[in-house]
Each structure stands twice: as structure tokens, then as C-alpha cells.
N, C-alpha and C. Protein backbone atom coordinates (compact mmCIF):
# COMPACT_ATOMS: atom_id res chain seq x y z
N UNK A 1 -15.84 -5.42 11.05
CA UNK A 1 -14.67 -6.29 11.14
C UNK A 1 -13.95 -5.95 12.45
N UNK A 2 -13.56 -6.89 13.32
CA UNK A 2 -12.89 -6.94 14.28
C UNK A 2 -11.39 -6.59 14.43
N UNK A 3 -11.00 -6.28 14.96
CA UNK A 3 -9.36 -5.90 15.57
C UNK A 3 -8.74 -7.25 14.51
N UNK A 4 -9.03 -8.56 15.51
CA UNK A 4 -7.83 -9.58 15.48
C UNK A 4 -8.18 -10.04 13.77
N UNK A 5 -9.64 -9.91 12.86
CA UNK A 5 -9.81 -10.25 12.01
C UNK A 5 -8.75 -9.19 10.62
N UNK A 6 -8.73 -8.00 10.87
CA UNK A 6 -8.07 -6.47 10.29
C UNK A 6 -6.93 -7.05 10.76
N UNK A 7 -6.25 -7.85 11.65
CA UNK A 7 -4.51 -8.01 11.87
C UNK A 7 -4.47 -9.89 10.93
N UNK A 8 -5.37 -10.03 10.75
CA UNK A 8 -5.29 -11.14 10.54
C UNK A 8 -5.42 -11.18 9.09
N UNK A 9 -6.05 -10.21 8.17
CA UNK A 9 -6.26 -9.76 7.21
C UNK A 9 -4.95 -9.29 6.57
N UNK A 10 -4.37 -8.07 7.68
CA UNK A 10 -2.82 -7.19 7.57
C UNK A 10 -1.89 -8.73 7.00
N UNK A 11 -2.17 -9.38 7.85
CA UNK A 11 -1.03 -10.24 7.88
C UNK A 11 -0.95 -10.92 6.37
N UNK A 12 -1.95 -11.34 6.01
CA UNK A 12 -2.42 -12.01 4.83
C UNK A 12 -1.62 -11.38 3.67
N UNK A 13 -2.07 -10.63 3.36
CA UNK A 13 -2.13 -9.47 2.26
C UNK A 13 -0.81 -9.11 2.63
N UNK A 14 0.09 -8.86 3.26
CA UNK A 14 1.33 -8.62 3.34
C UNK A 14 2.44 -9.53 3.04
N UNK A 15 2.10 -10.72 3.50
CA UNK A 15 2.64 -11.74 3.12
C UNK A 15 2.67 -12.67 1.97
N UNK A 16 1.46 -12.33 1.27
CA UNK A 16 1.05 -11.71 -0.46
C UNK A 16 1.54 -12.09 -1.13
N UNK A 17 1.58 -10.12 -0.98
CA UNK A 17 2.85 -9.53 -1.85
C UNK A 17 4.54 -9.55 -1.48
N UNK A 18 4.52 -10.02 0.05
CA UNK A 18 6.46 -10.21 -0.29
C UNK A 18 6.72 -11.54 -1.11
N UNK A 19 5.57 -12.16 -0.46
CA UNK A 19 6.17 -13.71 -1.76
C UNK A 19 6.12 -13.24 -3.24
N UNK A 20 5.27 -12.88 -3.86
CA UNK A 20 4.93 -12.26 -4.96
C UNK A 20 5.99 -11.37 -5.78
N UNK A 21 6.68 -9.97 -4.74
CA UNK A 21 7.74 -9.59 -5.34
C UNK A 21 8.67 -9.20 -4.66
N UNK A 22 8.92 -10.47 -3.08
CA UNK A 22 10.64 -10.59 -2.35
C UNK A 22 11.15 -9.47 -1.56
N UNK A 23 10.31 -8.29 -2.01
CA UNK A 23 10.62 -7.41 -0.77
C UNK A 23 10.10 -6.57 -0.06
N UNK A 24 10.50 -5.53 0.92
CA UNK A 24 9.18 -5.27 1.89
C UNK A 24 8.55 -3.63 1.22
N UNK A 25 9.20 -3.62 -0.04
CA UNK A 25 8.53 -1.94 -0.15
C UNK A 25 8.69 -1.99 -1.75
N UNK A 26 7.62 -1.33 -2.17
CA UNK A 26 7.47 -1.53 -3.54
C UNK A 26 7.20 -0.61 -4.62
N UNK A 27 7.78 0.11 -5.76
CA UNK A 27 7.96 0.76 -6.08
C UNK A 27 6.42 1.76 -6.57
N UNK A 28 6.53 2.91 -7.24
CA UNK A 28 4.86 3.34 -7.38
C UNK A 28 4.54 2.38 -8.38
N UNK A 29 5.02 1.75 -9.62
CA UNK A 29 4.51 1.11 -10.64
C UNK A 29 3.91 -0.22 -9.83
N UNK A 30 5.03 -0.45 -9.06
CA UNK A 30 4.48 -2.20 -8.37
C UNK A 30 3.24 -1.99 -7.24
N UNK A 31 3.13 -0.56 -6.53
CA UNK A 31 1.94 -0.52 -6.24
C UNK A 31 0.78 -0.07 -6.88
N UNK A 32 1.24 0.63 -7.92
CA UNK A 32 -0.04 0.53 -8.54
C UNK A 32 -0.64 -0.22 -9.13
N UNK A 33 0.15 -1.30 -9.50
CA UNK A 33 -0.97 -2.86 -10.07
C UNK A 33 -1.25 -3.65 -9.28
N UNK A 34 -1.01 -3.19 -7.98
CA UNK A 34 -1.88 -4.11 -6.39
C UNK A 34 -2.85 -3.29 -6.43
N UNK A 35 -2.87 -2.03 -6.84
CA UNK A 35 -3.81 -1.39 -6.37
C UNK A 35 -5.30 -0.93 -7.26
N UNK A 36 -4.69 -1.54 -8.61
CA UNK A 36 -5.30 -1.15 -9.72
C UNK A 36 -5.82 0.76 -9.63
N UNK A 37 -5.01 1.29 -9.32
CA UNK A 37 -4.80 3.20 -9.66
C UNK A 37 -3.12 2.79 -10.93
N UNK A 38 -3.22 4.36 -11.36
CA UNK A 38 -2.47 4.41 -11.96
C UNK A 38 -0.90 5.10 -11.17
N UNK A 39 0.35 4.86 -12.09
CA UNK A 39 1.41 5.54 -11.36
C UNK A 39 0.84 7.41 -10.70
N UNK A 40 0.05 8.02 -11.96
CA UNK A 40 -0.23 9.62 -11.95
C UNK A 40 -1.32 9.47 -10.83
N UNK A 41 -1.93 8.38 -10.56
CA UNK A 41 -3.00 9.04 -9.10
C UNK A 41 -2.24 8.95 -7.89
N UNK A 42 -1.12 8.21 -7.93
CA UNK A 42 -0.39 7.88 -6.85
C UNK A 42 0.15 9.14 -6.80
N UNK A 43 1.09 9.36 -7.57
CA UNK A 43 2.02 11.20 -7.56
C UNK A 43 0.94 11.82 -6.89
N UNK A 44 -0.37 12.15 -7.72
CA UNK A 44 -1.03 13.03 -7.25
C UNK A 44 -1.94 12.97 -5.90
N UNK A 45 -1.69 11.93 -5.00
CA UNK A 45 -2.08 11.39 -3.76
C UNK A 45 -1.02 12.02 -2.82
N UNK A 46 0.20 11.60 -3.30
CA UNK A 46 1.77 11.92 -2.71
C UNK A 46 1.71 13.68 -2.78
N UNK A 47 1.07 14.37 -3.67
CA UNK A 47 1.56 15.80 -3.79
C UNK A 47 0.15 16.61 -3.34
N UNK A 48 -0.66 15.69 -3.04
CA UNK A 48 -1.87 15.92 -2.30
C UNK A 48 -1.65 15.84 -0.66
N UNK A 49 -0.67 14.84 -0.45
CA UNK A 49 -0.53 14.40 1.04
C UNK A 49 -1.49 13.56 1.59
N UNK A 50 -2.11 12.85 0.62
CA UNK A 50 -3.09 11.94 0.80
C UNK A 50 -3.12 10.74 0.35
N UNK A 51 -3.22 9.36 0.91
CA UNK A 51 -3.14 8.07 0.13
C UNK A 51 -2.30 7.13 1.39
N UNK A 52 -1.79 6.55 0.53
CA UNK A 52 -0.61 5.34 1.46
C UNK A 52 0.65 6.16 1.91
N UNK A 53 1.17 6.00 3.04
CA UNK A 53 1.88 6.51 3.71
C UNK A 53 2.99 6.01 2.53
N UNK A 54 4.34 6.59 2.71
CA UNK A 54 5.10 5.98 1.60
C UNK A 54 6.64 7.21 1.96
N UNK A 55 7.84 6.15 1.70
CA UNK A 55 9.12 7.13 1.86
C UNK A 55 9.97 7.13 0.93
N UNK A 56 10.77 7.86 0.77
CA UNK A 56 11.57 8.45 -0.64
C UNK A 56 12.96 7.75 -0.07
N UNK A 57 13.55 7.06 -0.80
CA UNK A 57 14.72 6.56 -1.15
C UNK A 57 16.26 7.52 -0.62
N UNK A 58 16.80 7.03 0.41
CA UNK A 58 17.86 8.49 0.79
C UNK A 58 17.20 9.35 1.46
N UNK A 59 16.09 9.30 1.80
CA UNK A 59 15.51 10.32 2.82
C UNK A 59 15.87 11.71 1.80
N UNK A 60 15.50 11.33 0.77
CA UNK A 60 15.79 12.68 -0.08
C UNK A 60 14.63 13.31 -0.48
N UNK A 61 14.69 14.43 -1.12
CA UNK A 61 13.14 15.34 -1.10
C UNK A 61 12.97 14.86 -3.02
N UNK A 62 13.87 14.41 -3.77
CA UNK A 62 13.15 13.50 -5.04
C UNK A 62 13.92 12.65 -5.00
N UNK A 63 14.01 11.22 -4.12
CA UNK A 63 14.38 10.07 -4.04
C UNK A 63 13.02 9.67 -4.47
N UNK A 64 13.50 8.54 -4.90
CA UNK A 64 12.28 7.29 -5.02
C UNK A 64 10.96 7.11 -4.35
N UNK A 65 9.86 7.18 -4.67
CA UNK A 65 8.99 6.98 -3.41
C UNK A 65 8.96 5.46 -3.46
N UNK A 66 8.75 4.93 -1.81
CA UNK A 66 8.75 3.31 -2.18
C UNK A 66 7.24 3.52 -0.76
N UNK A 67 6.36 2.22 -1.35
CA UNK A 67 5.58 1.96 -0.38
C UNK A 67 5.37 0.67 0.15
N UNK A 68 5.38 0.83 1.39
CA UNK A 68 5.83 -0.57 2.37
C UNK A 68 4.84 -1.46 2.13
N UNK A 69 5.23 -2.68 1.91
CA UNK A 69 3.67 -3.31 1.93
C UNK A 69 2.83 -3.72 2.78
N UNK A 70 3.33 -3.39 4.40
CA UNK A 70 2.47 -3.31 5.27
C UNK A 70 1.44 -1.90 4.78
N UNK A 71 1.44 -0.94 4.82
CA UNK A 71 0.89 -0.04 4.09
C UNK A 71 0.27 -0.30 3.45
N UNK A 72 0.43 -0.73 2.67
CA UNK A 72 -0.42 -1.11 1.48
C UNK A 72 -1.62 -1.87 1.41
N UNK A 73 -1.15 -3.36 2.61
CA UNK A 73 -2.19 -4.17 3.13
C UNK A 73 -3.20 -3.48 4.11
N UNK A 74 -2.74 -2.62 4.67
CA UNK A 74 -3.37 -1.38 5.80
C UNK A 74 -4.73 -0.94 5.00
N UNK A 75 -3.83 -0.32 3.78
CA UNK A 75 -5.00 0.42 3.09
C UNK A 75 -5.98 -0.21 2.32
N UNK A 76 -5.31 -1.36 1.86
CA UNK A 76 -6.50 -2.51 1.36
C UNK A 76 -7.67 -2.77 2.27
N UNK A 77 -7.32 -3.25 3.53
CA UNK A 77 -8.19 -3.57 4.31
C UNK A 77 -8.68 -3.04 4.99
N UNK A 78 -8.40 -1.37 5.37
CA UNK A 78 -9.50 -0.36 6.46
C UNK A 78 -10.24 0.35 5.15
N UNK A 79 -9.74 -0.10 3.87
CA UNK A 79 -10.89 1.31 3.24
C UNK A 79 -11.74 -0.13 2.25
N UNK A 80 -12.11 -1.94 2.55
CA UNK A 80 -12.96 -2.63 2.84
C UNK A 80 -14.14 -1.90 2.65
N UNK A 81 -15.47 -1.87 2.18
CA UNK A 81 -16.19 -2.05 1.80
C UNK A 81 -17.43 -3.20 2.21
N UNK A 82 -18.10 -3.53 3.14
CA UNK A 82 -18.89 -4.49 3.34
C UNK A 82 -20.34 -4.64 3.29
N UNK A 83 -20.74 -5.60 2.05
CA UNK A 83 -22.19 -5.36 2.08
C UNK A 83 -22.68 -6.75 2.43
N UNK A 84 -23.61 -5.97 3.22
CA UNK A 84 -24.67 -7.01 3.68
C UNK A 84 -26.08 -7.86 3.52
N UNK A 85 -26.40 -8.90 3.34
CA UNK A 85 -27.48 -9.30 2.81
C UNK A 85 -28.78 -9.34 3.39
């Protein structure tokens, strides 16, 4: 997949989910049913330091985690899968 096809993809999938649920960052429950994982793989991604980039509410150390849905569309589409015939 190409650059402009992966921004063109980003764009898609981002624009989604703000129609879908109105704003640009979405809570762990609301990403985890885009993502079909559960809320506990997400924590344990977050306390791993591994997964979707994602920021805590108040810049606080247990604020909210919220994940952007650019992010989200990011990770949908670079960890793609393509098989060929």
C-alpha cells in the first residue's frame, strides 16, 4: 500500500468514527468496539507501553485514557494485513 492510498485510508476511517460518535477521542470502551479487543487488553497494552498511542484526561497520571481517532485509524490501517491471489 502506498503513502497517498494509507492517507487516504487515515482519512476514511477517521472520519468514520467522528460521524459515528461526534468527537475526536474516544473513550477505552468506545475503542474497544472499533477495535473488537476488550477494555482489559487495552489497560494491559497501556501498562505494557504498547498499542495505540493514547492520553489521560488532565494530563494526570489516573485521568481518563482517551484515544484519538486519528490513532486509531493509524493503527487500523498500518497493522492491514494483505493477501494476495
Amino acid at each position: 500500500m502506498n503513502a497517498i492510498q494509507k492517507n487516504d485510508d487515515y482519512k476514511m476511517i477517521s472520519t468514520f468514527l467522528f460521524e459515528k460518535f461526534g468527537k475526536v477521542a474516544l473513550t477505552p470502551k468506545e475503542t474497544a468496539s472499533v477495535l473488537g479487543k476488550t477494555e482489559a487488553g487495552l489497560k494491559q497494552d497501556r501498562d505494557e507501553n504498547i498499542g495505540i498511542p493514547y492520553t489521560r484526561l488532565n494530563r494526570k497520571d489516573r485521568g481518563k485514557p482517551l484515544y484519538s481517532i486519528t490513532a486509531i485509524a493509524k493503527t487500523i490501517v498500518d497493522n492491514q494485513i494483505k493477501i494476495f491471489n
